[in-house]
C-alpha atoms as a PDB file:
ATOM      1  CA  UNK A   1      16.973   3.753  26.483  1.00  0.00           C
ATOM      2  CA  UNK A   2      13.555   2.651  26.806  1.00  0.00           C
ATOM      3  CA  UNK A   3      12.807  -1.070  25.334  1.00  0.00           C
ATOM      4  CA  UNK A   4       9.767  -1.450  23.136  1.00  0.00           C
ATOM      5  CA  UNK A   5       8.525  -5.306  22.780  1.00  0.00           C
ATOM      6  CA  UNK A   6       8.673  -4.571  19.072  1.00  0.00           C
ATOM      7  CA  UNK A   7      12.160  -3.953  19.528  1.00  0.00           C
ATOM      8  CA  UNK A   8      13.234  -6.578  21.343  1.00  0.00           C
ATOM      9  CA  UNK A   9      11.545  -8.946  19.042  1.00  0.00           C
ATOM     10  CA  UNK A  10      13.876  -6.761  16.323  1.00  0.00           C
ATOM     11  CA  UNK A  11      16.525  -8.190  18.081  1.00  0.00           C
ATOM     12  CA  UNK A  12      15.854 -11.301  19.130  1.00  0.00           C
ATOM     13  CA  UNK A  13      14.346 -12.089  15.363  1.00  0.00           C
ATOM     14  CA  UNK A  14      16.315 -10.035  13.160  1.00  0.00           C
ATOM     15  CA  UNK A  15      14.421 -11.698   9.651  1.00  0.00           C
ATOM     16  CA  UNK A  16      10.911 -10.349  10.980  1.00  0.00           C
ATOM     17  CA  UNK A  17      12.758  -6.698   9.922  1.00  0.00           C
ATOM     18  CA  UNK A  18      14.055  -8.142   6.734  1.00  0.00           C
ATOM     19  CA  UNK A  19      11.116  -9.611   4.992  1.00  0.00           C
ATOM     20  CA  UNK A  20      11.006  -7.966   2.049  1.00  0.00           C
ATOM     21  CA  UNK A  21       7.209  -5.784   1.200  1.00  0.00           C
ATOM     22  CA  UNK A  22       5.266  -6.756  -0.851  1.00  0.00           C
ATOM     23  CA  UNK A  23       5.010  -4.231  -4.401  1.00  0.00           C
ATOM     24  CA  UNK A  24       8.974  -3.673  -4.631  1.00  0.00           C
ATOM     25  CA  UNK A  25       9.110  -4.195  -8.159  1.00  0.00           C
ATOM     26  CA  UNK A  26       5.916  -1.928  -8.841  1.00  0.00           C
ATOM     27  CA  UNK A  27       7.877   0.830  -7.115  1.00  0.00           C
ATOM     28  CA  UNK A  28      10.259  -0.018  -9.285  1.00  0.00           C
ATOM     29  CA  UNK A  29       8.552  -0.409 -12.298  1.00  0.00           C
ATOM     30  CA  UNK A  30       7.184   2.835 -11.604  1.00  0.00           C
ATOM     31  CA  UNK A  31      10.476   4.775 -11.266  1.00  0.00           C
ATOM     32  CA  UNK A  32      11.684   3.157 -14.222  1.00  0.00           C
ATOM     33  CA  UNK A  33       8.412   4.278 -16.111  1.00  0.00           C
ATOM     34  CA  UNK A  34       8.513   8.011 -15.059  1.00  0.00           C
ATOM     35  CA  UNK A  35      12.624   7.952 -16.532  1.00  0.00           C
ATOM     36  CA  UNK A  36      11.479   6.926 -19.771  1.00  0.00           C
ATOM     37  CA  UNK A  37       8.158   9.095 -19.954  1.00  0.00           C
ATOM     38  CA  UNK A  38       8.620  12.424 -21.897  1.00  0.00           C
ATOM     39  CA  UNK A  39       5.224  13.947 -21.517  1.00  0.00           C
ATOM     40  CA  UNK A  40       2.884  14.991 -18.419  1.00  0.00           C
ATOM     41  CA  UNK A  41       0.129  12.074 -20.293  1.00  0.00           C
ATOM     42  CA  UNK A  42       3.582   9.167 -20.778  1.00  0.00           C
ATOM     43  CA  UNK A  43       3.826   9.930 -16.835  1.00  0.00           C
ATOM     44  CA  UNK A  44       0.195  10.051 -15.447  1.00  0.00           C
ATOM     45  CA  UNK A  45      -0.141   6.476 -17.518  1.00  0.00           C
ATOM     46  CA  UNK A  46       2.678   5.328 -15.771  1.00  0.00           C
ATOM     47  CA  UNK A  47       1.034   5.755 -12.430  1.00  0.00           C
ATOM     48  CA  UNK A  48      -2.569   4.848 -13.491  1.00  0.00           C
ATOM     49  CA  UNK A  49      -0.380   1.265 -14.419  1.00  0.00           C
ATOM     50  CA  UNK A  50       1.323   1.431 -11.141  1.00  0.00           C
ATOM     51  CA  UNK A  51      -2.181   1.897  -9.199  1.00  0.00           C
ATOM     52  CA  UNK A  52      -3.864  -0.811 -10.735  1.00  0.00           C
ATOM     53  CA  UNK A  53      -0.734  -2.878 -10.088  1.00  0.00           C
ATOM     54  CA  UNK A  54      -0.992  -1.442  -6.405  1.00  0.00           C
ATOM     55  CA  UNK A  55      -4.743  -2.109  -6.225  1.00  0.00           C
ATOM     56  CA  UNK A  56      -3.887  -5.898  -7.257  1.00  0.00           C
ATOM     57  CA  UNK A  57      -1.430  -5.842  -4.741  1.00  0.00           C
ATOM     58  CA  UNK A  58      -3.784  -5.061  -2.146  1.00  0.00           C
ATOM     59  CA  UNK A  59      -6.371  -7.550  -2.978  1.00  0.00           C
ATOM     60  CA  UNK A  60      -3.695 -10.294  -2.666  1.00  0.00           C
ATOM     61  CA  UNK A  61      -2.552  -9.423   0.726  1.00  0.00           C
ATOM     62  CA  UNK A  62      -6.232  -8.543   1.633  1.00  0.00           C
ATOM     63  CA  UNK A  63      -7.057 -12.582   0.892  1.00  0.00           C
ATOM     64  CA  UNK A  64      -3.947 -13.957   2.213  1.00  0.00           C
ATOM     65  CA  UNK A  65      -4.858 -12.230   5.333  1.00  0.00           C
ATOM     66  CA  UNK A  66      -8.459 -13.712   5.504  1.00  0.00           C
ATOM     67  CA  UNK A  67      -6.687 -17.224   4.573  1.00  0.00           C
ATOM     68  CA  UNK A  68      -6.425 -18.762   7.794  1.00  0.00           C
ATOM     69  CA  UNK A  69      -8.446 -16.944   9.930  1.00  0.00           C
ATOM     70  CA  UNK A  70     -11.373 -17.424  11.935  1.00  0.00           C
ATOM     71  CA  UNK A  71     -15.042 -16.717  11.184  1.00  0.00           C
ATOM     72  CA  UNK A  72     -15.184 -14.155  13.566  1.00  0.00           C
ATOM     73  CA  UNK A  73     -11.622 -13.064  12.613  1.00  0.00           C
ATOM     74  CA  UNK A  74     -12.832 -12.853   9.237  1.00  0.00           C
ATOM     75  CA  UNK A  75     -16.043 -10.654   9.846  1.00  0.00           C
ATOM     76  CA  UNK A  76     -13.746  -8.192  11.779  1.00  0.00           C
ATOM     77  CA  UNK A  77     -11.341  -8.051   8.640  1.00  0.00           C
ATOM     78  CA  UNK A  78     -14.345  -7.610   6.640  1.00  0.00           C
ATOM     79  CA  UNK A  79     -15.663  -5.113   8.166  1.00  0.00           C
ATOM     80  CA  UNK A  80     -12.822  -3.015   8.683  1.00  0.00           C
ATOM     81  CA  UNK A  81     -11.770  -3.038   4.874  1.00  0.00           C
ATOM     82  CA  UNK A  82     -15.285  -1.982   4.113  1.00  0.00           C
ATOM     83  CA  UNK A  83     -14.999   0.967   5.701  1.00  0.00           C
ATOM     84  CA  UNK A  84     -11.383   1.415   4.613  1.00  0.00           C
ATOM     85  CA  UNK A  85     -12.522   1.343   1.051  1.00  0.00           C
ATOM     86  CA  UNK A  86     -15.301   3.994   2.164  1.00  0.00           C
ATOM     87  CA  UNK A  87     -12.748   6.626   3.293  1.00  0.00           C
ATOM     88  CA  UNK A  88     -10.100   5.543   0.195  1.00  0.00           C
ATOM     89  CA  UNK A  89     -13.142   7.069  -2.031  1.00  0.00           C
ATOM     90  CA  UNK A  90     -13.885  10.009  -0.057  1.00  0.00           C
ATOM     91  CA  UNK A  91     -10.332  10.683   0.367  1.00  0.00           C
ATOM     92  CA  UNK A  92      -9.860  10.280  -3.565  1.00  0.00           C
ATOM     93  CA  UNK A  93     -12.313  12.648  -3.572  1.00  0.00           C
ATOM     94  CA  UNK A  94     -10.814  15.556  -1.226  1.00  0.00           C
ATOM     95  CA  UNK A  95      -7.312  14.690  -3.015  1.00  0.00           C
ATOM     96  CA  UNK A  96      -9.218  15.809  -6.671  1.00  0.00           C
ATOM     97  CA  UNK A  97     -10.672  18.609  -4.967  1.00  0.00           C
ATOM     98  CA  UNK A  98      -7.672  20.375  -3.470  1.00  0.00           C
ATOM     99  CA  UNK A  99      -5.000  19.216  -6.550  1.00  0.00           C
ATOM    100  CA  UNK A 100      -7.791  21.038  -9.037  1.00  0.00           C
ATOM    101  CA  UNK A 101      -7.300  24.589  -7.256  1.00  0.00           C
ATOM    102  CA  UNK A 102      -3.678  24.201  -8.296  1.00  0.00           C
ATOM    103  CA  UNK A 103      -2.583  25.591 -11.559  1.00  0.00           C
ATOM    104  CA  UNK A 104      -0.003  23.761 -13.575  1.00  0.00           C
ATOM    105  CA  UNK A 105       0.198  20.796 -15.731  1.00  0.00           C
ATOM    106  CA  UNK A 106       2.437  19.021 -12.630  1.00  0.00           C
ATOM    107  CA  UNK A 107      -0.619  19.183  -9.757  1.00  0.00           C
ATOM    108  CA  UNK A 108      -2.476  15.569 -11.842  1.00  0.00           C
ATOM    109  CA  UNK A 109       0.233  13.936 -11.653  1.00  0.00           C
ATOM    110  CA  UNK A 110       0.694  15.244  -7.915  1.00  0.00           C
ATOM    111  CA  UNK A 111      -2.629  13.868  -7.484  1.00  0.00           C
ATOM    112  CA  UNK A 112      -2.163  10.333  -9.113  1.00  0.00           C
ATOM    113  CA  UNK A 113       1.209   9.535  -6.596  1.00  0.00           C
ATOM    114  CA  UNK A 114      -0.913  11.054  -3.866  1.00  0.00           C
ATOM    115  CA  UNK A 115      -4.035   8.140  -4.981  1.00  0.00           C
ATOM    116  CA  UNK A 116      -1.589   5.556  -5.700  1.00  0.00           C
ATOM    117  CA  UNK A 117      -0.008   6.106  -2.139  1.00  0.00           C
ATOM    118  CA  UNK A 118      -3.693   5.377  -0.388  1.00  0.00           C
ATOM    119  CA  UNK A 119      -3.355   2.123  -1.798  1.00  0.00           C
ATOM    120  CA  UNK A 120      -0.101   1.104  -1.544  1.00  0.00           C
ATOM    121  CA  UNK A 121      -0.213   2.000   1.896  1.00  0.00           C
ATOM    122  CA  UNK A 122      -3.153  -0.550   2.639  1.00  0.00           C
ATOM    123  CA  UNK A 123      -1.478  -3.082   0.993  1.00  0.00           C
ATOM    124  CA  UNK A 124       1.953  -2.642   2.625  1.00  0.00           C
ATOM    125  CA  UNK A 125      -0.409  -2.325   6.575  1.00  0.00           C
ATOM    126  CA  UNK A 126      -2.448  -5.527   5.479  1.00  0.00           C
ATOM    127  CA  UNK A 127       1.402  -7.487   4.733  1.00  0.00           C
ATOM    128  CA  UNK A 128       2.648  -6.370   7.962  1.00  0.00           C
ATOM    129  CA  UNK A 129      -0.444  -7.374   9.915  1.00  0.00           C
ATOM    130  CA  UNK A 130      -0.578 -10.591   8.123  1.00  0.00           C
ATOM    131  CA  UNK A 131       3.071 -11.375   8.771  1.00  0.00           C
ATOM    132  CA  UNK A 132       3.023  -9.617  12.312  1.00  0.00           C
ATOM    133  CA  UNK A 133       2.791 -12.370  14.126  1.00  0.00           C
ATOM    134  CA  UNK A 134       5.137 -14.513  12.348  1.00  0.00           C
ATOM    135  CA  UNK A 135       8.459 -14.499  14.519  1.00  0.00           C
ATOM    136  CA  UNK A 136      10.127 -16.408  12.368  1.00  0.00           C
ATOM    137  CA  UNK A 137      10.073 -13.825   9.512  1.00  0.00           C
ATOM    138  CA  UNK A 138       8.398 -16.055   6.834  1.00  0.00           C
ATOM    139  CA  UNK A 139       5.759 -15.370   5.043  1.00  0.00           C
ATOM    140  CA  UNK A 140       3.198 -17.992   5.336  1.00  0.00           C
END
């Protein structure tokens, strides 16, 4: 068995695994959303809520992150989510693209998780990097 540092810290700090993401309840809230919905419109509302929700999401971790860093830190961080948000739009774009070929009231709606997911995504990689070096699991 080959040991990884990352697993070793596993071990040694079994709460860094733990933490619990951040956007739980809007996966939730989502789930419980689509149950209830009874048309394709009910359900693609439900996930332009849970996007915006996810997009807040992101922002928050995004300044947490920048919190207690330094300038140069900071510029770095910067920079990168610049041209994160640059390939989120161009990717939104190639996601409408290829989803409007399909035929079927199901393929929006295919489209919006598909959006939603770029976000969430971001969010959930800027938590972990913010919390990454946290061995004590906490969230700071």
């Amino acid at each position: 068995m080959k040991i990884t540092p990352l697993w070793l810290i596993s071990i040694m700090f079994p709460a860094v695994g733990m933490a619990q993401q951040p956007g739980e309840a809007i996966d939730k809230q989502l789930e419980n959303c689509k149950m209830q919905a009874n048309t394709t419109v009910e359900n693609s509302q439900c996930y332009v809520k849970a996007t915006r929700q996810w997009d807040d999401e992101l922002n928050n971790q995004y300044r947490l992150l920048l919190k207690d860093q330094t300038e140069s830190a900071r510029q770095k961080i910067r920079a990168a989510q610049r041209s994160w948000i640059q390939y989120k739009e161009s990717y939104n774009e190639a996601i409408a693209a290829y989803y409007q070929q399909q035929q079927g009231s199901i393929w929006p709606l295919v489209a919006a998780e598909a959006r939603m997911n770029v976000i969430r995504d971001k969010a959930i990689d800027l938590y972990r990097l913010r919390v990454s070096t946290s061995l004590a699991g906490e969230e700071g």
